[in-house]
Protein backbone atom coordinates (compact mmCIF):
# COMPACT_ATOMS: atom_id res chain seq x y z
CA UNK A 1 20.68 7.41 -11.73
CA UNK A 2 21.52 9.90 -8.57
CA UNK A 3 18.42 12.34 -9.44
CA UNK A 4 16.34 9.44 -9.62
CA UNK A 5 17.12 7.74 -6.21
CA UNK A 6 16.58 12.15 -5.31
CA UNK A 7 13.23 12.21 -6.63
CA UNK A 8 12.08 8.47 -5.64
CA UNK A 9 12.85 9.34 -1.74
CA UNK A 10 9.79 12.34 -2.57
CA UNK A 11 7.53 10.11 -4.10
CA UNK A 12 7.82 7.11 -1.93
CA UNK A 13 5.31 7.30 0.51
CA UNK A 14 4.56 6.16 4.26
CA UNK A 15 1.37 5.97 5.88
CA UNK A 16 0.87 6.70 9.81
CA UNK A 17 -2.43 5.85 11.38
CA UNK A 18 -2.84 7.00 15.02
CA UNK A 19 -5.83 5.96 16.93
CA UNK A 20 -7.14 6.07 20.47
CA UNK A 21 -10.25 3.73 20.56
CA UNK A 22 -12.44 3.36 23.85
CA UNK A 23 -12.37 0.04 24.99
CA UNK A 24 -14.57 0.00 28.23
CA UNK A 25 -17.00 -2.57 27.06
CA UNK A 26 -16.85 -5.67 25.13
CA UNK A 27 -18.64 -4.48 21.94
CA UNK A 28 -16.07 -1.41 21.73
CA UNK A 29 -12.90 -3.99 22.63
CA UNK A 30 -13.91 -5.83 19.83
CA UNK A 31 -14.12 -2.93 17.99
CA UNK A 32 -11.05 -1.77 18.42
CA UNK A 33 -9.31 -5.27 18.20
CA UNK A 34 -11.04 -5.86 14.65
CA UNK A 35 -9.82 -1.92 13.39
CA UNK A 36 -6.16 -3.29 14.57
CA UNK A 37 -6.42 -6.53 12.55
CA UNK A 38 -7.77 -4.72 9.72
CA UNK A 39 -4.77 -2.44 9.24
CA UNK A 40 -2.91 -5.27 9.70
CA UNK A 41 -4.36 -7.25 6.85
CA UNK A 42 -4.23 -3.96 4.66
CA UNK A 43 0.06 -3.90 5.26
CA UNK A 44 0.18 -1.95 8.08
CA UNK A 45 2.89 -3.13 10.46
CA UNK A 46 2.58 -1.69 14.13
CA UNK A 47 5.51 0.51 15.57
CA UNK A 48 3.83 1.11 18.58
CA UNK A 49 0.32 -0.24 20.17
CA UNK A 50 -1.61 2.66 18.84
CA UNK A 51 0.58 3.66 15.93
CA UNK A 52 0.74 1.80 13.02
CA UNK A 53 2.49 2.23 9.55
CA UNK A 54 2.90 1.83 5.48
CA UNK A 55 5.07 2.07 3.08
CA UNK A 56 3.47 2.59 -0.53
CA UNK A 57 5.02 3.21 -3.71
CA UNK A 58 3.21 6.37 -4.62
CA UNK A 59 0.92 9.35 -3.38
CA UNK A 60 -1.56 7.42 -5.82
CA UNK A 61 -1.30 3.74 -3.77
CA UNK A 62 -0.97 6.03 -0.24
CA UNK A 63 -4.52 7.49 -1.33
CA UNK A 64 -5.98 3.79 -2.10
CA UNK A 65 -4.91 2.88 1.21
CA UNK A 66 -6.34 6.04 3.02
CA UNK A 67 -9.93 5.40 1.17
CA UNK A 68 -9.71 1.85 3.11
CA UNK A 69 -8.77 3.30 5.98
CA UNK A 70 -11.74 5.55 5.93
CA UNK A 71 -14.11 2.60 5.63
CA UNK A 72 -12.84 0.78 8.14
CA UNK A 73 -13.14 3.09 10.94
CA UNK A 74 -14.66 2.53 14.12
CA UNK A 75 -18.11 4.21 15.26
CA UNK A 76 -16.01 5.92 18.16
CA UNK A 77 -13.11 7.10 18.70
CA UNK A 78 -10.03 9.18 16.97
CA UNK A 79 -8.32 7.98 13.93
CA UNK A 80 -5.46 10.24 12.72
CA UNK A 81 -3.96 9.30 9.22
CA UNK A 82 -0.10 11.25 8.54
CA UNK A 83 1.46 10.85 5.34
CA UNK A 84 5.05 11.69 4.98
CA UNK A 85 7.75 11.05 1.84
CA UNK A 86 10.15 8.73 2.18
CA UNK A 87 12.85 11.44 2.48
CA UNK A 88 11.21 12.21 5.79
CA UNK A 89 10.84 8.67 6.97
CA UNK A 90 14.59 8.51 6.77
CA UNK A 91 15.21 10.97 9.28
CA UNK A 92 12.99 9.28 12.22
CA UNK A 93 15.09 8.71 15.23
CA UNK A 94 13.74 6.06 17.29
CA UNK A 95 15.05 5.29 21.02
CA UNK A 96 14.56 2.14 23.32
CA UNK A 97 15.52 2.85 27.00
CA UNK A 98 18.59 5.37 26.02
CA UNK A 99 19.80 3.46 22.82
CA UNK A 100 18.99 4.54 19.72
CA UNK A 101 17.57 2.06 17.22
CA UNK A 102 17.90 2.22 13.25
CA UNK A 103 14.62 2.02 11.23
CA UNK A 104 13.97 -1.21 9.52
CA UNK A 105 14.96 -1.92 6.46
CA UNK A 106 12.49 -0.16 4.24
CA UNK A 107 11.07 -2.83 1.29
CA UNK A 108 12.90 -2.88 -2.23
CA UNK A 109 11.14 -1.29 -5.16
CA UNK A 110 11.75 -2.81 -8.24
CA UNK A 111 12.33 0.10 -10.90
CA UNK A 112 11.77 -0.56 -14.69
CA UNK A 113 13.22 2.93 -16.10
């Protein structure tokens, strides 16, 4: 059971999408607002105000998710899309002010075999 919590942690999969959208008119705040709610309705949960993230349960469900991304995206603009194994998710170190805060609990996966 040890080697397959080992090779889950590698397959498990986390989505970061970065963005910087222009937002110096109305049409492009809406724009931007709409991409946000978007990722939002896909699973994406925001860690910061331009950084949002995933967890999927494979490399196969982190590519579905990419290929939505990708259709979503915003006439202008930068869209960066980082995906990273669980195993490196784990080792994130976040701080507010000088504390350090742990991750949240990541989502159970239900394993047949």
């Amino acid at each position: 059971m040890i080697a397959n919590s080992r090779l889950n942690a590698y397959r498990i999969m986390w989505l970061f999408v970065l963005f910087d959208l222009p937002t110096n008119t109305k049409k492009e705040k809406k724009s931007a607002a709409r991409f946000r709610k978007d990722l939002l309705r896909d699973g994406f949960t925001m860690m910061q105000y331009s950084v949002y993230t995933r967890h999927c349960a494979s490399k196969e469900s982190a590519d579905v998710h990419v290929r939505r991304i990708k259709a979503l995206l915003p006439n202008a603009g930068q869209v960066s899309i980082i995906q990273i194994t669980d195993k490196q998710y784990g080792n994130i170190i976040n701080y507010w002010g000088v504390k350090t805060k742990p991750l949240a609990e990541q989502p159970k996966q239900l394993e047949l075999f």
